[in-house]
C-alpha atoms as a PDB file:
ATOM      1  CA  UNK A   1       0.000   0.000   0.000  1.00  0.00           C
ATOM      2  CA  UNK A   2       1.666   3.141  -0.854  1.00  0.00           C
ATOM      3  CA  UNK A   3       1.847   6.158   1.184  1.00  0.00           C
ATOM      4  CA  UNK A   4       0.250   8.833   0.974  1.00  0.00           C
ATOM      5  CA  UNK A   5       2.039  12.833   1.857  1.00  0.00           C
ATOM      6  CA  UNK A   6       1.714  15.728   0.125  1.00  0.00           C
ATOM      7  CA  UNK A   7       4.092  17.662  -2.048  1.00  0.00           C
ATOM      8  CA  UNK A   8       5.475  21.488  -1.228  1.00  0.00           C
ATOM      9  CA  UNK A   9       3.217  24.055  -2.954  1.00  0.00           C
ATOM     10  CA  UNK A  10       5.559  27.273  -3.153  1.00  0.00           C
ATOM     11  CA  UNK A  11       4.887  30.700  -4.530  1.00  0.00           C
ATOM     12  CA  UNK A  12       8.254  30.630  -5.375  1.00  0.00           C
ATOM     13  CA  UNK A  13      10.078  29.526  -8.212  1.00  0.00           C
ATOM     14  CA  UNK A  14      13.464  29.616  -8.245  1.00  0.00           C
ATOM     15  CA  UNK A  15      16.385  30.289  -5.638  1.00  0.00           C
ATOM     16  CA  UNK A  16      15.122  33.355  -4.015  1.00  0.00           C
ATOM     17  CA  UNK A  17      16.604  36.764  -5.024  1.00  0.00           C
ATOM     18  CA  UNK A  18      16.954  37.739  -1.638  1.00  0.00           C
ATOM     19  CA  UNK A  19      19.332  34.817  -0.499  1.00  0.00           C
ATOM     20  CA  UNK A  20      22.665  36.279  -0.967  1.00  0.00           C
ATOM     21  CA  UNK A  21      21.688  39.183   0.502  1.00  0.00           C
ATOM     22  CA  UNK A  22      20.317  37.315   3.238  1.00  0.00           C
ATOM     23  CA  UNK A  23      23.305  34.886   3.698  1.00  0.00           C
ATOM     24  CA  UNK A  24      26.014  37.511   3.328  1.00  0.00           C
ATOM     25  CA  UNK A  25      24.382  39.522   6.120  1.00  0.00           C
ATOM     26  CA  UNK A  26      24.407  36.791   8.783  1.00  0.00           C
ATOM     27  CA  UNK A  27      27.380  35.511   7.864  1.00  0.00           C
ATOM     28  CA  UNK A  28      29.075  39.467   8.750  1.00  0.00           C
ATOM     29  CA  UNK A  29      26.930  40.054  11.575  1.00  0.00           C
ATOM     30  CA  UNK A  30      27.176  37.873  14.632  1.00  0.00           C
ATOM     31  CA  UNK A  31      23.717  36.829  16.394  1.00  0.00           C
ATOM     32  CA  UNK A  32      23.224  38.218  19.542  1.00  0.00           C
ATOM     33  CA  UNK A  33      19.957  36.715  21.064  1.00  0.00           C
ATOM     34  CA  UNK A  34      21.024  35.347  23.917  1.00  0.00           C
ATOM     35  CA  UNK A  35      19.960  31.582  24.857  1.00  0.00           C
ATOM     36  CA  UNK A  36      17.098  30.814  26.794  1.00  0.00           C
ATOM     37  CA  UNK A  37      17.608  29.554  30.833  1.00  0.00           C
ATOM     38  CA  UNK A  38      15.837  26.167  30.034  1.00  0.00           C
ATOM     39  CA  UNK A  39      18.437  25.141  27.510  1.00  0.00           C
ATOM     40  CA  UNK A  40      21.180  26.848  29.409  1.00  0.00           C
ATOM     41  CA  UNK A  41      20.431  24.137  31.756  1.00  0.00           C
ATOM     42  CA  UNK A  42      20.023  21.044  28.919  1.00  0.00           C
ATOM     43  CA  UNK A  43      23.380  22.221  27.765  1.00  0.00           C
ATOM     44  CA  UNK A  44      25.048  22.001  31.541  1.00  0.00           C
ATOM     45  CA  UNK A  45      23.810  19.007  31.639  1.00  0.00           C
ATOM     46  CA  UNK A  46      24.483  17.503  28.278  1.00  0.00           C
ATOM     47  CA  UNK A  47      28.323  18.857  28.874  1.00  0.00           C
ATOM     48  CA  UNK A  48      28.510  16.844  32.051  1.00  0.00           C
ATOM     49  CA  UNK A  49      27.771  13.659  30.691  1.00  0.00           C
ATOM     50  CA  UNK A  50      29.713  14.017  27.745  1.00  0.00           C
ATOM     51  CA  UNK A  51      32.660  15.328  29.820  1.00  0.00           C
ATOM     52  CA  UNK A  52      32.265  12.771  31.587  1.00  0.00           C
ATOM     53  CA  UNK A  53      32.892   9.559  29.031  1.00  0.00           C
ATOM     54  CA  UNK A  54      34.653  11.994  26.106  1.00  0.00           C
ATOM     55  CA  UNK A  55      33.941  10.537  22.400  1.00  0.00           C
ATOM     56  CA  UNK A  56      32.716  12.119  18.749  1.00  0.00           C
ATOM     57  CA  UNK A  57      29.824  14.262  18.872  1.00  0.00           C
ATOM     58  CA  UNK A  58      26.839  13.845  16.275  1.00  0.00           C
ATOM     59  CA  UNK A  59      23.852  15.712  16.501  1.00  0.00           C
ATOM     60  CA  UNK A  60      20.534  14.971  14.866  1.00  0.00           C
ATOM     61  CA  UNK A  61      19.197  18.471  14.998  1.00  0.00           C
ATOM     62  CA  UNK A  62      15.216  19.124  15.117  1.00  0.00           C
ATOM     63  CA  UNK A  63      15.079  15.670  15.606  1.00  0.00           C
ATOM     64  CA  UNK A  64      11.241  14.901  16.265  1.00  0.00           C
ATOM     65  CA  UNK A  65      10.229  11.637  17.851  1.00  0.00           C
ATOM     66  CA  UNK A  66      13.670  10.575  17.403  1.00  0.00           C
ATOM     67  CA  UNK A  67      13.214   8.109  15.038  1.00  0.00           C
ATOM     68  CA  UNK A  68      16.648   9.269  13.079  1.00  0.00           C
ATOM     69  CA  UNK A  69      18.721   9.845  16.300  1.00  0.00           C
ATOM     70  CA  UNK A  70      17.895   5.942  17.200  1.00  0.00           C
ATOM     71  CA  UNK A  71      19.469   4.554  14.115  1.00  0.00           C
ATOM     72  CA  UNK A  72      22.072   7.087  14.239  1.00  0.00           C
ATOM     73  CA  UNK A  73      23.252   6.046  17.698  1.00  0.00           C
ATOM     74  CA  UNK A  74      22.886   2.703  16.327  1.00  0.00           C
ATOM     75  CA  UNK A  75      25.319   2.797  13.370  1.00  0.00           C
ATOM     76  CA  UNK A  76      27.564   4.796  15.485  1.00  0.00           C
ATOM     77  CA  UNK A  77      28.236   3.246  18.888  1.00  0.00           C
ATOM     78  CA  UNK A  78      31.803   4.713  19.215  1.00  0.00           C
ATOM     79  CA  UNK A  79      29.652   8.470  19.231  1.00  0.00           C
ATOM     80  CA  UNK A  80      27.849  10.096  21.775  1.00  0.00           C
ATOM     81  CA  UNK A  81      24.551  11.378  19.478  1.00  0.00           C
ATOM     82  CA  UNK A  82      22.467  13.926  20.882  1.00  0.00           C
ATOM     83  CA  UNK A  83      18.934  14.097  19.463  1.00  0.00           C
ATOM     84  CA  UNK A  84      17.726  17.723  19.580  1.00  0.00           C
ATOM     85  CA  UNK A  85      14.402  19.172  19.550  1.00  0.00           C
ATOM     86  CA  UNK A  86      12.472  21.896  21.220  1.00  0.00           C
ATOM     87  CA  UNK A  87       9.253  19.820  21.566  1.00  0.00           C
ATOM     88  CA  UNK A  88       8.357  17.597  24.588  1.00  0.00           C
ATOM     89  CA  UNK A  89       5.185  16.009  23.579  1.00  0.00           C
ATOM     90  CA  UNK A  90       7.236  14.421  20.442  1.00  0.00           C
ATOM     91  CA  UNK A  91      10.591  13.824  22.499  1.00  0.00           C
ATOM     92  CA  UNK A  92       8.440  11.811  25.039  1.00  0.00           C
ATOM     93  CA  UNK A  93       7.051   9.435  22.612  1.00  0.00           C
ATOM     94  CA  UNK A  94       7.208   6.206  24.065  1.00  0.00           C
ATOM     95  CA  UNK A  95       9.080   3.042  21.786  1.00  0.00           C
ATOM     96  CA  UNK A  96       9.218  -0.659  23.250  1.00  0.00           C
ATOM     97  CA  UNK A  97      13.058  -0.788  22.852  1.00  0.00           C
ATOM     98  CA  UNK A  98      15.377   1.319  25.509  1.00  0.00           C
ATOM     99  CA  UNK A  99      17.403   3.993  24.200  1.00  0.00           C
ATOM    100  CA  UNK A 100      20.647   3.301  23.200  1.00  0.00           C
ATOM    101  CA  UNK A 101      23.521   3.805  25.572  1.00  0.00           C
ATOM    102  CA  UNK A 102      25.064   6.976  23.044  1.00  0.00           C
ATOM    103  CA  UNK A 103      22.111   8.373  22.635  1.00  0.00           C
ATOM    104  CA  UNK A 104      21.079  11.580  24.369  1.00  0.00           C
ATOM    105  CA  UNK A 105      17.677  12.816  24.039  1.00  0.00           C
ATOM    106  CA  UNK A 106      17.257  16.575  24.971  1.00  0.00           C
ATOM    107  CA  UNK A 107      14.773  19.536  24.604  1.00  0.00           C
ATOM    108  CA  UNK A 108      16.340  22.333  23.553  1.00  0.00           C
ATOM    109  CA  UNK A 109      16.043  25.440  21.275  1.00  0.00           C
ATOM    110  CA  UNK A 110      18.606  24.320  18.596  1.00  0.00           C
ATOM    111  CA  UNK A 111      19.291  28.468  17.808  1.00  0.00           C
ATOM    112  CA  UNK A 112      20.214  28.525  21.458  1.00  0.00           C
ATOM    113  CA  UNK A 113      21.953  24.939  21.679  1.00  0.00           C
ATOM    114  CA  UNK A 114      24.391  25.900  18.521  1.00  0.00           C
ATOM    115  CA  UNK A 115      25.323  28.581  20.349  1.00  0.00           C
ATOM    116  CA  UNK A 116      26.019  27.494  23.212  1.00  0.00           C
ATOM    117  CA  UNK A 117      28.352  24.679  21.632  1.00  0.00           C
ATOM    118  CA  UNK A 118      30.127  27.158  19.770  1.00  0.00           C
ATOM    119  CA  UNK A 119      30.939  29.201  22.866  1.00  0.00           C
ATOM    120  CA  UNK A 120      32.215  26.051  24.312  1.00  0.00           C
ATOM    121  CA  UNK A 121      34.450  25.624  21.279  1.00  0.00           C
ATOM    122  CA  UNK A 122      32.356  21.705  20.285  1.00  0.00           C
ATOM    123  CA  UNK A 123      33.088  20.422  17.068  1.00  0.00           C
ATOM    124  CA  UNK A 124      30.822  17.699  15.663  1.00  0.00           C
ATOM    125  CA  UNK A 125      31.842  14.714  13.802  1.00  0.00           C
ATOM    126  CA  UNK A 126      28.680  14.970  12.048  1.00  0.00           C
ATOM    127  CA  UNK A 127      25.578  17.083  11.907  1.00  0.00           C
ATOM    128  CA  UNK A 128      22.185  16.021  10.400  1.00  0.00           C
ATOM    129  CA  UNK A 129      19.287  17.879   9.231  1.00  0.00           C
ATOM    130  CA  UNK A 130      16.606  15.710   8.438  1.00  0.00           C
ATOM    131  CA  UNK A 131      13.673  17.214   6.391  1.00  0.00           C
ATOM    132  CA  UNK A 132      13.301  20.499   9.077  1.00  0.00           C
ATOM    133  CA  UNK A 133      10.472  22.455   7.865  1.00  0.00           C
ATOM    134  CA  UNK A 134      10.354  23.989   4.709  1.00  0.00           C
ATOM    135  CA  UNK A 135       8.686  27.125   5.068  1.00  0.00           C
ATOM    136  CA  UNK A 136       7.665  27.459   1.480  1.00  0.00           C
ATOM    137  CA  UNK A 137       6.185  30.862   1.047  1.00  0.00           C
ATOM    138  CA  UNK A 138       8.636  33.442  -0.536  1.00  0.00           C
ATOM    139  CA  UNK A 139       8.483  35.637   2.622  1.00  0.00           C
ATOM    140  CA  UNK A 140       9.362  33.050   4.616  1.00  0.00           C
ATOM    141  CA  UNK A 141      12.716  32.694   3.758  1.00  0.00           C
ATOM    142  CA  UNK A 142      14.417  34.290   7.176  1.00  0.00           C
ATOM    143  CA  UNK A 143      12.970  30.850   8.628  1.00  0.00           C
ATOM    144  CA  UNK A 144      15.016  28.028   6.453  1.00  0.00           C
ATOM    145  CA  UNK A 145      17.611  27.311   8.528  1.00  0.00           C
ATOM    146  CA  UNK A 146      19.875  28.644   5.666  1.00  0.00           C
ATOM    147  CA  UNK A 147      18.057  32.144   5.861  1.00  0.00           C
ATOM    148  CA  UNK A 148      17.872  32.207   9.317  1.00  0.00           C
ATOM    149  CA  UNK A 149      20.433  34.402  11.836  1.00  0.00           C
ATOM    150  CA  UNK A 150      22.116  31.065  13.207  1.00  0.00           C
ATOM    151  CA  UNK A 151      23.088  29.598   9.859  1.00  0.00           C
ATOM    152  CA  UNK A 152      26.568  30.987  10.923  1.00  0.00           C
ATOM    153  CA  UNK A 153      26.925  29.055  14.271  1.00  0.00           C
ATOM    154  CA  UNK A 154      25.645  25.823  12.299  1.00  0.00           C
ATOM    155  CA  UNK A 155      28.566  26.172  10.159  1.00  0.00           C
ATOM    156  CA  UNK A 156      30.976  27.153  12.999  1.00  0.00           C
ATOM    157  CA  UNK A 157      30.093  23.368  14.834  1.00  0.00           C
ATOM    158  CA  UNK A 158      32.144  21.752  11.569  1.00  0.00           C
ATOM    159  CA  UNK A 159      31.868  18.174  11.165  1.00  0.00           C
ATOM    160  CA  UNK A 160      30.394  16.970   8.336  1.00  0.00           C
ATOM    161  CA  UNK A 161      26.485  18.358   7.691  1.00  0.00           C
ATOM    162  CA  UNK A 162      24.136  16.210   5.942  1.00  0.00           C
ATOM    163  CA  UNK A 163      20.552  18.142   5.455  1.00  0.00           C
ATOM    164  CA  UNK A 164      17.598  16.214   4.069  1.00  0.00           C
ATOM    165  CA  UNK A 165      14.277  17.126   1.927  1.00  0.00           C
ATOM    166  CA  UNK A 166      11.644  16.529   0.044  1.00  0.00           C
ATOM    167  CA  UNK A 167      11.996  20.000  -1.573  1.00  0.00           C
ATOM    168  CA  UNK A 168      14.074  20.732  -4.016  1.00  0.00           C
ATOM    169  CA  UNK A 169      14.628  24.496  -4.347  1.00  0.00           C
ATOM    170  CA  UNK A 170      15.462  23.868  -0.166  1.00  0.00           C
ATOM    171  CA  UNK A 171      18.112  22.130  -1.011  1.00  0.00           C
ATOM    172  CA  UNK A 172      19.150  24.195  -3.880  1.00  0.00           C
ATOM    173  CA  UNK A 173      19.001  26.787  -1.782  1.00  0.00           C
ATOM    174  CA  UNK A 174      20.988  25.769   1.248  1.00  0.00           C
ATOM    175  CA  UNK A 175      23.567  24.616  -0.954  1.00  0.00           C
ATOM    176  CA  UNK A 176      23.989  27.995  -2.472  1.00  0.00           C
ATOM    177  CA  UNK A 177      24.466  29.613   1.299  1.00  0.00           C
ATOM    178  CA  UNK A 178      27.084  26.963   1.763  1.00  0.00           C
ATOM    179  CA  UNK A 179      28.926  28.220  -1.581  1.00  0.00           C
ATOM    180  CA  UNK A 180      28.416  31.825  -0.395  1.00  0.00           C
ATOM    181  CA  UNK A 181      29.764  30.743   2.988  1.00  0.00           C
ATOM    182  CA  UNK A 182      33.016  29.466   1.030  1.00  0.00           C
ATOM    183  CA  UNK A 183      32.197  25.893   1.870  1.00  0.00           C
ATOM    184  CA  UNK A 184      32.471  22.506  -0.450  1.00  0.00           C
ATOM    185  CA  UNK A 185      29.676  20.925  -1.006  1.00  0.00           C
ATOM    186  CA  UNK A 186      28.675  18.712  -4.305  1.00  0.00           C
ATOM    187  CA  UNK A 187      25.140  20.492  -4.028  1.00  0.00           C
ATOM    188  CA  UNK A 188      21.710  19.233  -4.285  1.00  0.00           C
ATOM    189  CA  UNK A 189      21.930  15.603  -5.096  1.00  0.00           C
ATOM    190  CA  UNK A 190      18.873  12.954  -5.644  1.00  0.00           C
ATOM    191  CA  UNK A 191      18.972  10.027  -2.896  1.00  0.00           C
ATOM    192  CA  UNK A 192      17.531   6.986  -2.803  1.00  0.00           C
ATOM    193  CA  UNK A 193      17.079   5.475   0.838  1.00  0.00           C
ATOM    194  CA  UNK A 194      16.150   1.855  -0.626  1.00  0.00           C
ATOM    195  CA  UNK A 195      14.057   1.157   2.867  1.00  0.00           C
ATOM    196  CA  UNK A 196      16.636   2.260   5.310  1.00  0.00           C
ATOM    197  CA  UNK A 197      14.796   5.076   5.847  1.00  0.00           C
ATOM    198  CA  UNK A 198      16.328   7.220   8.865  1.00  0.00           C
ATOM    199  CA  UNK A 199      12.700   9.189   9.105  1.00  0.00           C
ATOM    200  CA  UNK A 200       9.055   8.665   9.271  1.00  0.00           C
ATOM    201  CA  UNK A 201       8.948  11.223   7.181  1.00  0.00           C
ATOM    202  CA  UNK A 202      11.346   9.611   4.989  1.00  0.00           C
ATOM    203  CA  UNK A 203       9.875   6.442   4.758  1.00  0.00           C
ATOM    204  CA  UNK A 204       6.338   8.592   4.279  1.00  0.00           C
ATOM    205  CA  UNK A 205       8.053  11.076   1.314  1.00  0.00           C
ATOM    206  CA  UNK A 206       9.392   7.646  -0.610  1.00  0.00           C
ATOM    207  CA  UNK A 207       6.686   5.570  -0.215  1.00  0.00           C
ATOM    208  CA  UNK A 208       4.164   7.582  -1.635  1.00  0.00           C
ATOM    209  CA  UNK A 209       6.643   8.580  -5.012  1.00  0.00           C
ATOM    210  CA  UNK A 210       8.266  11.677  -4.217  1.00  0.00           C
ATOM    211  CA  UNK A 211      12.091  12.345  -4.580  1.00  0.00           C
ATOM    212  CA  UNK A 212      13.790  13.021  -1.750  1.00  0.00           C
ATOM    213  CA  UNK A 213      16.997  15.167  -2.327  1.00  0.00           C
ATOM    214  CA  UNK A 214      20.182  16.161   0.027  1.00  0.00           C
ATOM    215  CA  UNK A 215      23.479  18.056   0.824  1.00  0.00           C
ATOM    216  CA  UNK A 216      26.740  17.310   1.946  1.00  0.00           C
ATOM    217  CA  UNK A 217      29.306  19.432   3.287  1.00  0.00           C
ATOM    218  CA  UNK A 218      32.464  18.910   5.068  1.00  0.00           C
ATOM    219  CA  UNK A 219      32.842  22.354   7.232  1.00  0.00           C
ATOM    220  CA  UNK A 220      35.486  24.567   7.586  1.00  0.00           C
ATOM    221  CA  UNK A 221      33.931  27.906   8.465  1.00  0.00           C
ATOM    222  CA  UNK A 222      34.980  29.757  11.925  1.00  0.00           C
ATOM    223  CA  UNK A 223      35.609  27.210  14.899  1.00  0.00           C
ATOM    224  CA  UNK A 224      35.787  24.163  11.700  1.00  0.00           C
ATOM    225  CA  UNK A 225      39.002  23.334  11.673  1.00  0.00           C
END
């Protein structure tokens, strides 16, 4: 039976004309909001326990339910993996098998989390963006994470960044920021999961015929070393 998920509806066409402005501006002017109390505390406490058994850092951010962070952990048991979202209704979802023993689950602001792990000088071994919401309307591009005032302390966490979607032009797009931000990336590429699907979404987005489409990058912008 095959799934069924809509496809993005966009009012706009093409990379927007706005982007380089956009990029260019947050990537010359830091971001000053400072980070919330409640995920000063998740970082403390994330710090300790990493601090505490050192190893590679990978973080799944805007992780959901946690689906992706799971597998992660999974196919990396030499890595602590720290699955990030803001939400605790979908953090607390309940699964029948324990958590694995890498895997850190934590509610968080990701703006704030990035940087607060840039101030503390972290450098990931990888970074994944799994599908994070598209915000599809032409004025809504000062939301995509690539548009947004923190794209600048994602890039300073290094590692190598791996962002997912079902959109296209997204992934277009981000790819374009990365160039702007003087990093390498191969661009927006066509992927085919072939069932190991690292998302409900994922699995959802393939299942019912659409295309799902990523970008690599191996950072080397600010704290990347």
């Amino acid at each position: 039976m095959q799934a069924d998920s809509r496809e993005i509806y966009s009012n706009q066409t093409g990379v927007h004309d706005n982007l380089e402005q956009v990029v260019l501006k947050h990537l010359r002017h830091p971001f000053l909001k400072p980070p919330a109390e409640h995920t000063r505390q998740a970082f403390a406490a994330v710090s300790e326990r990493i601090s505490a058994a050192p190893a590679p850092l990978i973080l799944d951010s805007c992780c959901g339910t946690g689906v992706s962070s799971r597998q992660i952990a999974l196919q990396h048991p030499d890595n602590w993996v720290i699955g990030l979202d803001r939400s605790a209704k979908r953090l607390d979802k309940e699964y029948e098998d324990a958590l694995p023993d890498n895997l850190l689950m934590v509610q968080a602001d990701c703006v704030d989390f990035w940087k607060l792990a840039v101030e503390a000088g972290w450098q990931l071994q990888k970074h994944y963006l799994l599908y994070p919401n598209p915000y599809p309307k032409s004025v809504q591009l000062k939301y995509r994470w690539h548009g947004h005032p923190a794209f600048a302390d994602l890039l300073r966490l290094g590692g190598l960044l791996e962002v997912r979607s079902n959109w296209q032009l997204y992934i277009e797009e981000f790819s374009q920021a990365l160039k702007l931000a003087e990093q390498a990336t191969e661009g927006c590429e066509v992927i085919d999961p072939a069932g190991q699907y690292l998302t409900l979404f994922e699995r959802k987005y393939c299942q019912s015929g659409q295309t799902v489409y990523r970008c690599l990058s191996a950072l080397s912008f600010g704290n990347a070393s």
